[in-house]
Protein backbone atom coordinates (compact mmCIF):
# COMPACT_ATOMS: atom_id res chain seq x y z
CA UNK A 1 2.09 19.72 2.73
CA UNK A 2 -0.48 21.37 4.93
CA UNK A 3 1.17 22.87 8.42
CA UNK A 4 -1.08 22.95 11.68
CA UNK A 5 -0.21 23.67 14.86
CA UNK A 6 -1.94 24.10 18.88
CA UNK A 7 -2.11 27.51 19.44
CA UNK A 8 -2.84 28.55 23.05
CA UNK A 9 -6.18 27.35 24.48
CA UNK A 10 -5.26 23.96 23.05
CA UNK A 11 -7.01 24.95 19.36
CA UNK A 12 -5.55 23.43 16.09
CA UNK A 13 -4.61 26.38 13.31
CA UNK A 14 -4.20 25.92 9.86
CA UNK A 15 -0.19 27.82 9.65
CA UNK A 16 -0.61 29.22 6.08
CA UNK A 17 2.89 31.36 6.01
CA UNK A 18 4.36 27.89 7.86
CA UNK A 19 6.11 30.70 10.71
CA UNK A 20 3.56 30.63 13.08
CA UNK A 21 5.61 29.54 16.40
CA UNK A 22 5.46 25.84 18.69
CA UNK A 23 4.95 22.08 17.32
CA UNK A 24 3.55 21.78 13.51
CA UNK A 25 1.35 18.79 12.47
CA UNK A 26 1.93 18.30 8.87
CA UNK A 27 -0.74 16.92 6.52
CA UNK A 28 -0.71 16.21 2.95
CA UNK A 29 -2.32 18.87 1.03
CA UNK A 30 -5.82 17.02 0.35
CA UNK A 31 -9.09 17.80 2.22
CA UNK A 32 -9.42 14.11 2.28
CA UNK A 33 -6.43 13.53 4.36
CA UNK A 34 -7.62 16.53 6.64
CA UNK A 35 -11.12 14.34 7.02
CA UNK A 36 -9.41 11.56 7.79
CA UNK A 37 -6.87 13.05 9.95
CA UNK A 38 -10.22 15.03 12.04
CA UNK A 39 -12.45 11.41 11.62
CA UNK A 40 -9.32 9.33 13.34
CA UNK A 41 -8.53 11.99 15.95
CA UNK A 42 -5.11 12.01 14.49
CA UNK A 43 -4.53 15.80 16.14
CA UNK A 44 -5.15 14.40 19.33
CA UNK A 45 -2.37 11.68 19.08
CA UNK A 46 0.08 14.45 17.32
CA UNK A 47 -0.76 16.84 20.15
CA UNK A 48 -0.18 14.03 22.78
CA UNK A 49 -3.64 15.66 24.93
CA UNK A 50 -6.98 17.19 23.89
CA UNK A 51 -7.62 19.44 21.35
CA UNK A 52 -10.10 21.51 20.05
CA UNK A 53 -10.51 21.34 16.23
CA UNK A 54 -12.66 23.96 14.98
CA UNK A 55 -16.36 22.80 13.10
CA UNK A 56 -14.75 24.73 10.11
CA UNK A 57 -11.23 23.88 9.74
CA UNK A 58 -11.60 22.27 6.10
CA UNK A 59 -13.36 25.49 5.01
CA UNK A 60 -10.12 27.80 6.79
CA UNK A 61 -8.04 25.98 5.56
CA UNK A 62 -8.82 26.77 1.65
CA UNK A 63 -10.46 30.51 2.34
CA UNK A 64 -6.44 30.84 3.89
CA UNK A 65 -4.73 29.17 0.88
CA UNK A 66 -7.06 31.35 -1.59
CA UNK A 67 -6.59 34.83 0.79
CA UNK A 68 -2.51 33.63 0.49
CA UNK A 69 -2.43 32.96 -3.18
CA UNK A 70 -4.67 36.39 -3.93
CA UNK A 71 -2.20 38.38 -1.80
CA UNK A 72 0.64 37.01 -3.57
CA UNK A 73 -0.73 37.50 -6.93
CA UNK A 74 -1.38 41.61 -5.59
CA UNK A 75 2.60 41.26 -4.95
CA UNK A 76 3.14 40.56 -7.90
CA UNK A 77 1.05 42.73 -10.02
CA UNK A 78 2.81 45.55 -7.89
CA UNK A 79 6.33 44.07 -8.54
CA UNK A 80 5.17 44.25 -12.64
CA UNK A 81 5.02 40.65 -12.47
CA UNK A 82 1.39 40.46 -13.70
CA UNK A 83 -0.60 40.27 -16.94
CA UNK A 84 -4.51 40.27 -17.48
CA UNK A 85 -6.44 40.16 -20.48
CA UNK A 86 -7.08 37.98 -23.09
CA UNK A 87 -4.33 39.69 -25.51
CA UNK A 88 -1.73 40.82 -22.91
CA UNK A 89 -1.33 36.96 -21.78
CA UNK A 90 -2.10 35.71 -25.51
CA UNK A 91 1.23 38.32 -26.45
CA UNK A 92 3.26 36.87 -23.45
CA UNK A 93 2.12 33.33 -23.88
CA UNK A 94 3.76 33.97 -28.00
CA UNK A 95 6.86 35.44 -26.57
CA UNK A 96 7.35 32.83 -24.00
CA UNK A 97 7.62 35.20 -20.68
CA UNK A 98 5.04 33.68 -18.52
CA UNK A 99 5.58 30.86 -15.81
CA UNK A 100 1.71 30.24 -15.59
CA UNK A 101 -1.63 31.38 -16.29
CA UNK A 102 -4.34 31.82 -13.92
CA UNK A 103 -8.01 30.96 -15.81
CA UNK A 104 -10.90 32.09 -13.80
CA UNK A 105 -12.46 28.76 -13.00
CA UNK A 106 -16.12 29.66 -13.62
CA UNK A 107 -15.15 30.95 -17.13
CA UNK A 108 -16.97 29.52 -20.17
CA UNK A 109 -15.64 26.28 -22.36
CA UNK A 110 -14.75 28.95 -25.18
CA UNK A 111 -12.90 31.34 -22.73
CA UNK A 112 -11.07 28.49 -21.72
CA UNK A 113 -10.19 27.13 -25.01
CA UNK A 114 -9.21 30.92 -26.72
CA UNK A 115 -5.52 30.59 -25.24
CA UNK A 116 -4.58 27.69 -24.57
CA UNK A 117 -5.79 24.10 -26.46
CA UNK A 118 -5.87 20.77 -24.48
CA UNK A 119 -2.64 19.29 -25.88
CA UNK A 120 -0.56 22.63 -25.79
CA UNK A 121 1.91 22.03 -22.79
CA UNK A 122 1.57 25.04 -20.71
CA UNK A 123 0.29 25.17 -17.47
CA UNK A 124 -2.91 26.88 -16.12
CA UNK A 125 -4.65 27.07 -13.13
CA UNK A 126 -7.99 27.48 -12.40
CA UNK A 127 -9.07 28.28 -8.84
CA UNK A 128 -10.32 31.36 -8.62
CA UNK A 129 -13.48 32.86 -9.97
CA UNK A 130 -13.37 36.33 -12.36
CA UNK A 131 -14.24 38.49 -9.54
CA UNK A 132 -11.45 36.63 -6.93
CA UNK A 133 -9.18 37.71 -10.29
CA UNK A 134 -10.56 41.01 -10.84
CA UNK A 135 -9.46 41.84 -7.37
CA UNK A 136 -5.86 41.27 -7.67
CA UNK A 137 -6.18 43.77 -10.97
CA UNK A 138 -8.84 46.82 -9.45
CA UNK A 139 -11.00 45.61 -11.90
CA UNK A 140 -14.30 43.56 -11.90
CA UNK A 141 -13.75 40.94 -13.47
CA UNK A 142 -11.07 39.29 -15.35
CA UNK A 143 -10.79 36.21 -17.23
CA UNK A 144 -7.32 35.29 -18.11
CA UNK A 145 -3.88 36.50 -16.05
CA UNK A 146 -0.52 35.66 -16.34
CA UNK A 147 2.22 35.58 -14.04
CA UNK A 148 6.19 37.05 -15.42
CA UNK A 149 9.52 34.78 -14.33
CA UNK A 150 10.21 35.98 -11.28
CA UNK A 151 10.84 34.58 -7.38
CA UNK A 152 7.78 36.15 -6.57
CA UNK A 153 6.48 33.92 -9.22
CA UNK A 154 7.58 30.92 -7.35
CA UNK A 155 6.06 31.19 -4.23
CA UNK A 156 3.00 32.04 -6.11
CA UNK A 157 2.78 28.51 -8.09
CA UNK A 158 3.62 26.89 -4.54
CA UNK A 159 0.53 28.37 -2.95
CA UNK A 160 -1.43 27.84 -6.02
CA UNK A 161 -0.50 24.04 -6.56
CA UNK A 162 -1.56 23.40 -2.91
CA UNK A 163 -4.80 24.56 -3.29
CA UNK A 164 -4.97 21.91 -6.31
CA UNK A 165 -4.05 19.44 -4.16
CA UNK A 166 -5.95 20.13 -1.57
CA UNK A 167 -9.24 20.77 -3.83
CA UNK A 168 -8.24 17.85 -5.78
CA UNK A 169 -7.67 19.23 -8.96
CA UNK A 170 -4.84 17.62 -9.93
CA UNK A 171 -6.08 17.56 -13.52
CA UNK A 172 -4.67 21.15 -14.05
CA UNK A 173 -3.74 21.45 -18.08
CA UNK A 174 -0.38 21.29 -18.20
């Protein structure tokens, strides 16, 4: 679920951190459902009055779920959570220590294929390009990461299924 709220001046918000303060309208986390929610002025019913919805709220709305996940994924490589490169995963994928591994989404069909195979049940995201990756590791670009058992971990996969969801890409492997 997607949290909004009317911050002052009457203006719609996308809450990413779900703390920001007053009256949340909650959506389910599909840009669809945000369309139709803008296209049947459902803000103005939820807001009982007139609001302003911005001409970019879709966009917002996934640049803040990518800035989230990204900043949660730097948490995590600083908490020694975090594993990049094809062998470092490949190792931690054998020993069984990762929760999930990130798959830059404009990597090649064989990059793709080197870890992990269609019917192998593990899952992996991919959302972000090699250079939205590379960031997280001070590097340029990175293909494959993996993310250690960990709470930090958690919140992580939360941010990281919504923006699934709400790009509908449900068809995640695993």
């Amino acid at each position: 679920m997607l949290r909004f709220v009317s911050a002052p001046g009457r203006v719609i918000v996308f809450d990413v951190a779900e703390k920001l303060p007053g009256h949340g309208f909650w959506l389910k986390a599909d840009r669809d459902i945000l369309e139709q929610a803008i296209t049947k002025r459902l803000f103005y019913k939820a807001a009982k009055g007139t609001v302003q919805i911005p001409e970019d709220l879709r966009q917002q709305v996934e640049t803040a779920l990518k800035r989230r996940c990204l900043d949660l994924l730097g948490l995590c490589r600083k908490s020694g959570l975090l594993v990049f490169g094809y062998e470092a995963v490949k190792k931690n994928i054998a020993e069984q220590n990762l929760t999930v591994v990130f798959e830059a989404d404009d990597a090649s069909k064989r990059e793709e294929n080197k870890l992990i195979r269609e019917n192998d049940n593990f899952p992996v995201m991919r959302m972000l390009s090699r250079t939205e990756l590379g960031q997280i590791t001070g590097t340029q670009e990175v293909v494959h990461l993996g993310l250690l058992k960990g709470k930090l971990s958690d919140q992580v996969m939360q941010i990281a299924h919504k923006i699934s969801l709400y790009q509908n890409r449900q068809k995640q492997k695993g």
